[in-house]
N, C-alpha and C. Protein backbone atom coordinates (compact mmCIF):
# COMPACT_ATOMS: atom_id res chain seq x y z
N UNK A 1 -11.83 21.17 52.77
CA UNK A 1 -12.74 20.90 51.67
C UNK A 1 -12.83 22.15 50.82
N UNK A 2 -12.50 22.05 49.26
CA UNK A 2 -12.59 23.00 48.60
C UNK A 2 -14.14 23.45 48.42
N UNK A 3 -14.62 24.52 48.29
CA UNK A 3 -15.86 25.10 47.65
C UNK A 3 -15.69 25.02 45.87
N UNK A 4 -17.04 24.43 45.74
CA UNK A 4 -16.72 24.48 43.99
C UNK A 4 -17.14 25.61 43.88
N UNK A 5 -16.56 25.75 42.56
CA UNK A 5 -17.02 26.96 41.55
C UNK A 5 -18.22 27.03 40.17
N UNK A 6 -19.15 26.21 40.95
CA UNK A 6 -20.17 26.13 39.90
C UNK A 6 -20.93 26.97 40.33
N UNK A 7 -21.63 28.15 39.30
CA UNK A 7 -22.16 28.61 39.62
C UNK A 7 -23.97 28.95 39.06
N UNK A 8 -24.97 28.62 39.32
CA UNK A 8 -26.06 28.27 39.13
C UNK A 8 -26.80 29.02 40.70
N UNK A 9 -27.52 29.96 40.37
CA UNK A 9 -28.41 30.50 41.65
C UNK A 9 -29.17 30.15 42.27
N UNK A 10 -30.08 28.95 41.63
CA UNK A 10 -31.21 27.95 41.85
C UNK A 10 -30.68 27.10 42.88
N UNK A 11 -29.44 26.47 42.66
CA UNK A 11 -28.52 25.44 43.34
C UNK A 11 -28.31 25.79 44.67
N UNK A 12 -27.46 27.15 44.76
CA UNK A 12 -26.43 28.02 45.63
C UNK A 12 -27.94 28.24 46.48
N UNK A 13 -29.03 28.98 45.88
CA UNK A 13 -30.28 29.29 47.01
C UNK A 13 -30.46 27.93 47.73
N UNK A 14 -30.87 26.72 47.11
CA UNK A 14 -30.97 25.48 48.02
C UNK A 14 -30.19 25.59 48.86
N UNK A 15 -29.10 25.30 48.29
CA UNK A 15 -27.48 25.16 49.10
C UNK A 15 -27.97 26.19 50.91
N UNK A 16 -27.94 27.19 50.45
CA UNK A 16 -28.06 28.12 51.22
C UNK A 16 -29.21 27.66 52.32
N UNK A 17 -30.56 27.23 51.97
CA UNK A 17 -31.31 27.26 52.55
C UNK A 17 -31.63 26.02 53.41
N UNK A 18 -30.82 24.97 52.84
CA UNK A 18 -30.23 23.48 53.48
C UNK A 18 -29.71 24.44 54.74
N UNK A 19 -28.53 24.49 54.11
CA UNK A 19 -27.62 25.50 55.63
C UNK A 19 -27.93 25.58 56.66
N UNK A 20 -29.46 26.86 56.34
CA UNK A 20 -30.01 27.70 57.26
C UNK A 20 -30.48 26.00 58.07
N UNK A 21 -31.52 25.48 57.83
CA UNK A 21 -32.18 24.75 58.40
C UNK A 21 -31.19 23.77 59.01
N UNK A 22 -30.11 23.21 58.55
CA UNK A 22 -28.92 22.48 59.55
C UNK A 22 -29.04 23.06 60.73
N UNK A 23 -29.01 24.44 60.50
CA UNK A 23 -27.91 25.04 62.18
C UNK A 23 -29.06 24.94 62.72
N UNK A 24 -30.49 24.91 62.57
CA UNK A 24 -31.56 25.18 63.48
C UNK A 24 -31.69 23.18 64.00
N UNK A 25 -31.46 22.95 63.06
CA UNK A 25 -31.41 21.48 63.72
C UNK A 25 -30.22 20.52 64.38
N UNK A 26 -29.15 21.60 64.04
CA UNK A 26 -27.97 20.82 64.57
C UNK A 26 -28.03 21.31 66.13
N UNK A 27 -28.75 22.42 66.51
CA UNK A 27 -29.23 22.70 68.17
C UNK A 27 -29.72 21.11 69.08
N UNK A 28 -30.99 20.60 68.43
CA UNK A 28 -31.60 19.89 68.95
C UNK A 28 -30.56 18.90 69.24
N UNK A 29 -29.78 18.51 68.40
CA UNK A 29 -28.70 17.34 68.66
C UNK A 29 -27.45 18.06 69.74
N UNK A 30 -27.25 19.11 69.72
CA UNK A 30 -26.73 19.90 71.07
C UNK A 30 -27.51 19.53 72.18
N UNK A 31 -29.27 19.57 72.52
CA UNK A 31 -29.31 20.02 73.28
C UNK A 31 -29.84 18.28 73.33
N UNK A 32 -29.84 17.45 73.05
CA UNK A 32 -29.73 16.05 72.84
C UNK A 32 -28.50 15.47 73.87
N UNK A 33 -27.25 16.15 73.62
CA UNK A 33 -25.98 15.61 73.79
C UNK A 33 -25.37 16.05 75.44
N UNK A 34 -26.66 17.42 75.55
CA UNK A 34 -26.48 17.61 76.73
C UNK A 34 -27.25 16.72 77.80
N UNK A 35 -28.13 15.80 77.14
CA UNK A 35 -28.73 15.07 78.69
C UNK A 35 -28.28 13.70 78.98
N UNK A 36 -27.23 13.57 80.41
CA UNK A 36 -26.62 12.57 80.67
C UNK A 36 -27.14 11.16 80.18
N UNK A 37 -28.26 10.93 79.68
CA UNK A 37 -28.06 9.59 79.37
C UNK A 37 -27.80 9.00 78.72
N UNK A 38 -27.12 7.83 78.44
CA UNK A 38 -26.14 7.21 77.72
C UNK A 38 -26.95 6.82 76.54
N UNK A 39 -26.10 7.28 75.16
CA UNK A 39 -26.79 6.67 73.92
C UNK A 39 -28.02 7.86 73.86
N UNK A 40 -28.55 8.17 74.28
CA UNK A 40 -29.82 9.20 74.24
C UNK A 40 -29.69 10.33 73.25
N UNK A 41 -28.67 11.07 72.75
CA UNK A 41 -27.97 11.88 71.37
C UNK A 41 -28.51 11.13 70.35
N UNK A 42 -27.84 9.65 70.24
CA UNK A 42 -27.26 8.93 69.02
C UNK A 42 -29.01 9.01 68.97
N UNK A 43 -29.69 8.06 69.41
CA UNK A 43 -31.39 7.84 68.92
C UNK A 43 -31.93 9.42 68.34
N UNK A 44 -31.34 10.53 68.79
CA UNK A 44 -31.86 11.69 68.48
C UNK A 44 -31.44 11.82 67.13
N UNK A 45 -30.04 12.19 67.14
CA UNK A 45 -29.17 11.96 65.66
C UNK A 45 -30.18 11.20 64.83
N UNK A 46 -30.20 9.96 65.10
CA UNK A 46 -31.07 9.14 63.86
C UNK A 46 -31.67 9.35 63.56
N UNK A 47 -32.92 9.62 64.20
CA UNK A 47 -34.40 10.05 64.02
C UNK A 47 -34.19 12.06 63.42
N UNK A 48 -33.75 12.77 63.90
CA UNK A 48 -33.02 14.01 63.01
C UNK A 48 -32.70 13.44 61.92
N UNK A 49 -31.91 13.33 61.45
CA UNK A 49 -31.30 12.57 59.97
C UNK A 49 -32.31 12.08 59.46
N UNK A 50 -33.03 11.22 59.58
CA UNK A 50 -33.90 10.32 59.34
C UNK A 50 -34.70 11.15 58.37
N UNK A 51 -35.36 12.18 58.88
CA UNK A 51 -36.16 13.32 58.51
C UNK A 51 -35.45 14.39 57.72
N UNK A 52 -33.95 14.84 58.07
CA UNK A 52 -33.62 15.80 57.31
C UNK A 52 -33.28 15.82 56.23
N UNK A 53 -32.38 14.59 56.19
CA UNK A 53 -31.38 13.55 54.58
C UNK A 53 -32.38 13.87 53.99
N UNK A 54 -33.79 12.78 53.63
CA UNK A 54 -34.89 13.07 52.81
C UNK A 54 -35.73 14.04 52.46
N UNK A 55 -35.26 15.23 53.24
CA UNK A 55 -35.49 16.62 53.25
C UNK A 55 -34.73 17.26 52.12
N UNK A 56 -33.19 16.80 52.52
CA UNK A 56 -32.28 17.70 51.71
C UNK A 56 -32.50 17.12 50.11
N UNK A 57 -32.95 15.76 50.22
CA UNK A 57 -32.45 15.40 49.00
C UNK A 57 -33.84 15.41 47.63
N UNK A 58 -34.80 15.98 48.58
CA UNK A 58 -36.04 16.43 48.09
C UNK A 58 -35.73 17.77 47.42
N UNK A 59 -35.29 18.81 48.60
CA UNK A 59 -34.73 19.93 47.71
C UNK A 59 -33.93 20.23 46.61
N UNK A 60 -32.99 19.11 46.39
CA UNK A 60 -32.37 19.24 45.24
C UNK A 60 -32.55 18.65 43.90
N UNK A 61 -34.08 17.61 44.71
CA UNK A 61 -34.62 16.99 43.80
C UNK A 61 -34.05 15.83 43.20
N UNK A 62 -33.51 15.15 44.37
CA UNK A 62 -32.74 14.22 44.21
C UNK A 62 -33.37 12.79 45.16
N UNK A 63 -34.69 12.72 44.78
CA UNK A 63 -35.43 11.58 45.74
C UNK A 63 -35.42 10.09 44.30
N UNK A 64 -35.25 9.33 45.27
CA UNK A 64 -35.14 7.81 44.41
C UNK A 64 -36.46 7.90 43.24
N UNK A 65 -37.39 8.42 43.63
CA UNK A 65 -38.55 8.63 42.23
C UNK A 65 -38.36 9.53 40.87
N UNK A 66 -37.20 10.96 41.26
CA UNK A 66 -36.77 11.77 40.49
C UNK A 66 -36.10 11.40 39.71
N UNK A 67 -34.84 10.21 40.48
CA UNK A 67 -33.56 10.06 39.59
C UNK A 67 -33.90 8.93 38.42
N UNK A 68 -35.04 8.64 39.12
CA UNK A 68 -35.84 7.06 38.04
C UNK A 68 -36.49 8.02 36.42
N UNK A 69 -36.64 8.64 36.83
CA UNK A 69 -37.86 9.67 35.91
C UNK A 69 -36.81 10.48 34.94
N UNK A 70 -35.24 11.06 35.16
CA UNK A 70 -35.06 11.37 34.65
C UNK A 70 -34.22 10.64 33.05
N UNK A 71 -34.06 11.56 32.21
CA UNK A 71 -33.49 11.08 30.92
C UNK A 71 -32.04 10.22 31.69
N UNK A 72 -31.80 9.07 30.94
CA UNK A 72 -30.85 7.57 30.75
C UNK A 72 -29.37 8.39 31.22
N UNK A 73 -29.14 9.17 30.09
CA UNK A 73 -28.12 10.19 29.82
C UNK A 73 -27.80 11.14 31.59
N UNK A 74 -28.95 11.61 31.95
CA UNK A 74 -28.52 12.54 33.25
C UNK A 74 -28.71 11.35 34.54
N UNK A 75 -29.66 10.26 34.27
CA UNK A 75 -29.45 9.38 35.48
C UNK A 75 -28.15 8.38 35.52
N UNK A 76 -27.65 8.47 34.40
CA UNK A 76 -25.71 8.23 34.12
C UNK A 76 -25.23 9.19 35.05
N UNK A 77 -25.34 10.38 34.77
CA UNK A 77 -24.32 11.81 35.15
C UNK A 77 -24.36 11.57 36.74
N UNK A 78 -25.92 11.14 37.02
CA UNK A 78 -26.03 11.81 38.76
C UNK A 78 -25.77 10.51 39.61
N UNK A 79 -25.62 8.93 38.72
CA UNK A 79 -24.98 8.41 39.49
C UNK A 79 -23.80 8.09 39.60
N UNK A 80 -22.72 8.47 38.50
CA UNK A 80 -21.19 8.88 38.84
C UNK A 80 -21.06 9.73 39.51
N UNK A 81 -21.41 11.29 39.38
CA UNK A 81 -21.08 11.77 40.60
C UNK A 81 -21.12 11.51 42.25
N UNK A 82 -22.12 10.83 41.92
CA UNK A 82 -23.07 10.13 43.36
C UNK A 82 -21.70 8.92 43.78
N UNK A 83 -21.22 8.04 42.90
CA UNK A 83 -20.31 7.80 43.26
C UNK A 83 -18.96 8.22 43.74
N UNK A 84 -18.33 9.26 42.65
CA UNK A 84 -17.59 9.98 43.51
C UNK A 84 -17.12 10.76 44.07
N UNK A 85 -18.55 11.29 44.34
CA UNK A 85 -18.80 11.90 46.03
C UNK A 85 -18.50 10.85 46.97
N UNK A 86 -18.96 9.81 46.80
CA UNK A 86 -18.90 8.47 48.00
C UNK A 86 -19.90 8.39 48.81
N UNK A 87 -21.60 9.49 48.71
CA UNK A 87 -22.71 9.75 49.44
C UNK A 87 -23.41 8.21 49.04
N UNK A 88 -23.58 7.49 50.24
CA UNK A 88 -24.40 6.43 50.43
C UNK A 88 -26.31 7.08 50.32
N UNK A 89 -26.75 8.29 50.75
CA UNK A 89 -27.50 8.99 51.09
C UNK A 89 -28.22 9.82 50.00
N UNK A 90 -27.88 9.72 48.51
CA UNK A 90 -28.43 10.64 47.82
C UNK A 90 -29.28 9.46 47.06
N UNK A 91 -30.51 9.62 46.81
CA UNK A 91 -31.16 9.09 45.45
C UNK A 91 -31.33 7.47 46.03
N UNK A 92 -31.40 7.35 47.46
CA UNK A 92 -31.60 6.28 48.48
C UNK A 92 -32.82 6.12 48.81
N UNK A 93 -33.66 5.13 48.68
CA UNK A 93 -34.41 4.97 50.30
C UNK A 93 -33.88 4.87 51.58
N UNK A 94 -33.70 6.03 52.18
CA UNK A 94 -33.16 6.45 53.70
C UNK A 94 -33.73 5.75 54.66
N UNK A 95 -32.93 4.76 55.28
CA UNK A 95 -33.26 3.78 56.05
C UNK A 95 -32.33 4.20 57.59
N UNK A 96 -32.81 4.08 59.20
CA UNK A 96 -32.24 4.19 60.00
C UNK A 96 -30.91 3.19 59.96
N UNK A 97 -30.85 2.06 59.41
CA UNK A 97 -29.66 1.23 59.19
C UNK A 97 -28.10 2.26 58.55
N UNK A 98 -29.03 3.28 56.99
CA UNK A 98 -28.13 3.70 56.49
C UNK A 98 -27.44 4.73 57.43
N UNK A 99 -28.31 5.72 58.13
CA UNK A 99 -27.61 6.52 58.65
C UNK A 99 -27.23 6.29 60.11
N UNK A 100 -27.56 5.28 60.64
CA UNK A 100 -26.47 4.99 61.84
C UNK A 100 -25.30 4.59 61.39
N UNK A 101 -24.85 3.97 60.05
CA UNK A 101 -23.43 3.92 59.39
C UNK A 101 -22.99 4.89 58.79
N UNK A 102 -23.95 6.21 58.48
CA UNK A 102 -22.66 7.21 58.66
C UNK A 102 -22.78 8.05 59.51
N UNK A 103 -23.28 8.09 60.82
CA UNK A 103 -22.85 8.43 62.34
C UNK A 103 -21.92 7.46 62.42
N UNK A 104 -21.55 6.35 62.09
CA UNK A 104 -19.91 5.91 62.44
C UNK A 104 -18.79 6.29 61.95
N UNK A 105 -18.82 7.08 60.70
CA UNK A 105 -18.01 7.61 59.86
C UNK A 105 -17.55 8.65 60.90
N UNK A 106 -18.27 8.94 61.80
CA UNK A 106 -17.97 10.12 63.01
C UNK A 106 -17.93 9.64 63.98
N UNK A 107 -17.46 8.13 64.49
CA UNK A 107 -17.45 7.29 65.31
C UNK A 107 -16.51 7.81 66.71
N UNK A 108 -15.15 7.77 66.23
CA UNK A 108 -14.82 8.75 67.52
C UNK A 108 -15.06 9.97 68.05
N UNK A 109 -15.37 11.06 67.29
CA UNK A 109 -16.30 12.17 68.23
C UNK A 109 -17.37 11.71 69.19
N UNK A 110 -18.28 10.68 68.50
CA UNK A 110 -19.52 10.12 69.12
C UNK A 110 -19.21 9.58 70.84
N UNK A 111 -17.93 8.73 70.65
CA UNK A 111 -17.60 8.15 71.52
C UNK A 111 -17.17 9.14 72.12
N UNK A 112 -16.22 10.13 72.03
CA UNK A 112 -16.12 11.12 73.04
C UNK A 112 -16.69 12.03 73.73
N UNK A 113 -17.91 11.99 72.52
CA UNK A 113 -19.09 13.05 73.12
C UNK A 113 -19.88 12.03 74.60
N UNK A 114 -19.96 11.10 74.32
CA UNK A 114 -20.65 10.07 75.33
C UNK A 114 -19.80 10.26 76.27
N UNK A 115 -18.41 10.14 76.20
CA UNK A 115 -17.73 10.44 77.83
C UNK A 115 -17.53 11.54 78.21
N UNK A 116 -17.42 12.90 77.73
CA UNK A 116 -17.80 14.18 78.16
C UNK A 116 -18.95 13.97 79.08
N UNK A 117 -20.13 13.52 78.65
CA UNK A 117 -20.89 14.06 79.31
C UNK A 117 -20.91 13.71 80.57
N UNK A 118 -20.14 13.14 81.30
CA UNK A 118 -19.75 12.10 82.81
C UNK A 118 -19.05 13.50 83.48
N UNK A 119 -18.07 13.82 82.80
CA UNK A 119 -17.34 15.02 83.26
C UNK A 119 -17.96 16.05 84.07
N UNK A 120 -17.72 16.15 85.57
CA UNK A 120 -18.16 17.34 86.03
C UNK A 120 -18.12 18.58 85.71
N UNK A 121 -19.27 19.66 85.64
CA UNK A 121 -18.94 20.93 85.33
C UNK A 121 -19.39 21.00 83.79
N UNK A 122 -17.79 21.22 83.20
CA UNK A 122 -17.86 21.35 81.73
C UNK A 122 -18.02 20.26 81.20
N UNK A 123 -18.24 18.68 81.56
CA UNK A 123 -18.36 17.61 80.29
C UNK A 123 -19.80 17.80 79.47
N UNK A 124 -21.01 18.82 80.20
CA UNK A 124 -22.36 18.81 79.74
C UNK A 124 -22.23 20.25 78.24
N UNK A 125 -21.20 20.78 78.76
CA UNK A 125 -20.82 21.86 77.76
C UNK A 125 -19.97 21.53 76.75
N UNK A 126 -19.37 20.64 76.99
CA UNK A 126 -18.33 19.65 75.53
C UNK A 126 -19.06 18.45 74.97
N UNK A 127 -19.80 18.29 75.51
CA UNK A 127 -20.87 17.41 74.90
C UNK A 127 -21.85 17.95 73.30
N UNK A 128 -22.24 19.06 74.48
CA UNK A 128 -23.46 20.00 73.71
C UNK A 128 -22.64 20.31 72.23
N UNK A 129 -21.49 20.86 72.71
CA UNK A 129 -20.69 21.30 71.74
C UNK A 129 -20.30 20.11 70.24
N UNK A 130 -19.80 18.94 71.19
CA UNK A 130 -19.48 18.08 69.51
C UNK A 130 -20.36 17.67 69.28
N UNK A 131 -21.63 17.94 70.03
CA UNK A 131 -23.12 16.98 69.46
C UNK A 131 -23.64 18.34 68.34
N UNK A 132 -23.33 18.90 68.84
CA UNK A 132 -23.88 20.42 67.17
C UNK A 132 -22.62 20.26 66.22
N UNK A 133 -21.91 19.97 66.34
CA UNK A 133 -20.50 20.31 65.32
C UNK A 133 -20.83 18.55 64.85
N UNK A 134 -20.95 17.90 65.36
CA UNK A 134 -21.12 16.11 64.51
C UNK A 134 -22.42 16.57 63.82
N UNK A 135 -23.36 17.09 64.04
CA UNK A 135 -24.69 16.90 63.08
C UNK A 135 -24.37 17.85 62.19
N UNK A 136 -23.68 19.29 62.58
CA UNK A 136 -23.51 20.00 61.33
C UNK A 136 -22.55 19.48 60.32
N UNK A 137 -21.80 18.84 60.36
CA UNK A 137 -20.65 18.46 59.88
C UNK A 137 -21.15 17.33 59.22
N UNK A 138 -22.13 16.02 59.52
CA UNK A 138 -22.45 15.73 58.46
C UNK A 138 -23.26 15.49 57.77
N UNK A 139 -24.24 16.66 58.47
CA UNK A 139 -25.82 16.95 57.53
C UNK A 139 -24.36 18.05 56.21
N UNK A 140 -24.00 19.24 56.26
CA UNK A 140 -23.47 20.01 55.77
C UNK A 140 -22.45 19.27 54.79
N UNK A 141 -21.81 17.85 54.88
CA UNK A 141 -21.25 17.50 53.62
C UNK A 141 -22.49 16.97 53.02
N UNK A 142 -23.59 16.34 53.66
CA UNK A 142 -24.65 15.79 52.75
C UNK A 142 -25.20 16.44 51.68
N UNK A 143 -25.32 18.43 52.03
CA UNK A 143 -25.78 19.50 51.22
C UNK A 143 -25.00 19.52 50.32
N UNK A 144 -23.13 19.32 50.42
CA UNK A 144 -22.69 19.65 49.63
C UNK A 144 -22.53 18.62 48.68
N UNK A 145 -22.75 17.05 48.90
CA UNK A 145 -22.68 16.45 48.05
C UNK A 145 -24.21 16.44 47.16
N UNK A 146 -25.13 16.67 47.45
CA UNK A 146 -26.81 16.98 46.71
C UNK A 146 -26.35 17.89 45.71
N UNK A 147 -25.38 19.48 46.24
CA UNK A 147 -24.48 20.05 45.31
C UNK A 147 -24.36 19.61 43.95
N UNK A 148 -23.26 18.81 44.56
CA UNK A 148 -22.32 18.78 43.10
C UNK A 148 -23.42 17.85 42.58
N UNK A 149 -24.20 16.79 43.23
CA UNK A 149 -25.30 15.91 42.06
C UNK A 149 -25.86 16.30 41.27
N UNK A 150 -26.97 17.47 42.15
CA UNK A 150 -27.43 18.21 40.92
C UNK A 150 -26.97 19.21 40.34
N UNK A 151 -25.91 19.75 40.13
CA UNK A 151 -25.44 20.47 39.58
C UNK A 151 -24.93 19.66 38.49
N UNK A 152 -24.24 17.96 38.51
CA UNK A 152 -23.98 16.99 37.12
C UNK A 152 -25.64 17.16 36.92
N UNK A 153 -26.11 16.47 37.59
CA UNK A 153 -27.81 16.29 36.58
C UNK A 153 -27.87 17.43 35.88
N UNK A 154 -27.79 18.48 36.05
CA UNK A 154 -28.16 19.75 34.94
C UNK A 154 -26.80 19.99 33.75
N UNK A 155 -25.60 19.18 33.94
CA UNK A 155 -24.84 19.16 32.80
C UNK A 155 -23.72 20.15 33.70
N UNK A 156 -23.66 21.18 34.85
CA UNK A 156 -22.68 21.54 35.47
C UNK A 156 -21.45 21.14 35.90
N UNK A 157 -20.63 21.25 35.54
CA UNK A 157 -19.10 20.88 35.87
C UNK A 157 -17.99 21.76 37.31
N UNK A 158 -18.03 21.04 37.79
CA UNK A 158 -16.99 22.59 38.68
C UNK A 158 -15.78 22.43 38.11
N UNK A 159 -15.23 23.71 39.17
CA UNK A 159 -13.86 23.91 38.40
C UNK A 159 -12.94 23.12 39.48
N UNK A 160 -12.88 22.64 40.32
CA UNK A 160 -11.82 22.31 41.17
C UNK A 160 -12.07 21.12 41.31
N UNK A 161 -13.43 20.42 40.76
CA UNK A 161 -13.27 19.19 40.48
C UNK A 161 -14.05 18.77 42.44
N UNK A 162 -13.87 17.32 42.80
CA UNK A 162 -14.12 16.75 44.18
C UNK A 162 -13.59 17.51 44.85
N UNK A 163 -13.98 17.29 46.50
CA UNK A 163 -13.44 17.59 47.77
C UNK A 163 -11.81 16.63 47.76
């Protein structure tokens, strides 16, 4: 995935501060992934997401009441980009329906993380492991697609264009 080159400090600080708060929450879904029972991650995942999506998309100021409010012209801009980004998740009412369909978008890690954890020894440590790397991976495209949204809502262009 390329990094754009838009550059706006207001944005990049969100950006940044999304980040920070992923890795502190992509733990809990680690330490989620570490307890043998079956499916017991995924309900965590949801309910995480559930709370963070509408988190992130608050920060960028990208909640379904914002994008209504703004001028005809920029609620054009932020829902093409919104399209192609391909984010089901921005400028949504965030529903557990939506984001258990894109925990399937990560469908086989999920499934592998569930049979790790059977594994003696190390399956509780390869668990832990793709259960932090699946939540960072796609809370962290969610930041980057809020990105490029609001960065069109303010008239910003990157230079390299989509991922």
């Amino acid at each position: 995935m390329a990094a754009s080159k838009i550059r706006d400090p207001e944005l990049e600080a969100i950006r940044q501060d999304c980040r920070r708060l992923i890795r502190k929450v992509s733990w809990v879904s680690a330490g989620a992934a570490a307890v043998p029972v079956p499916l017991f991650d995924i309900v965590v995942d949801v309910g995480v997401l559930y709370r963070l999506i509408p988190e992130v998309n608050r920060r960028f100021g990208l909640e379904p009441e914002n994008i209504e409010a703004m001028a005809e012209e920029t609620r054009l801009r932020v829902w093409k980009r919104r399209a192609e980004r391909g984010s089901e998740l921005i400028g949504m009412v965030v529903t557990r329906t939506l984001i258990r369909r894109s925990l399937q978008t990560m469908g086989a890690r999920l499934v592998a993380r569930q049979v790790t954890k059977f594994i003696p020894l190390g399956g509780t440590l390869v668990a832990a492991t793709l259960g932090y790397w699946v939540m960072r991976k796609l809370a962290d495209r969610h930041v980057d697609d809020c990105f490029e949204v609001a960065a069109a809502a303010r008239g910003l262009e990157p230079v390299q264009g989509k991922r």
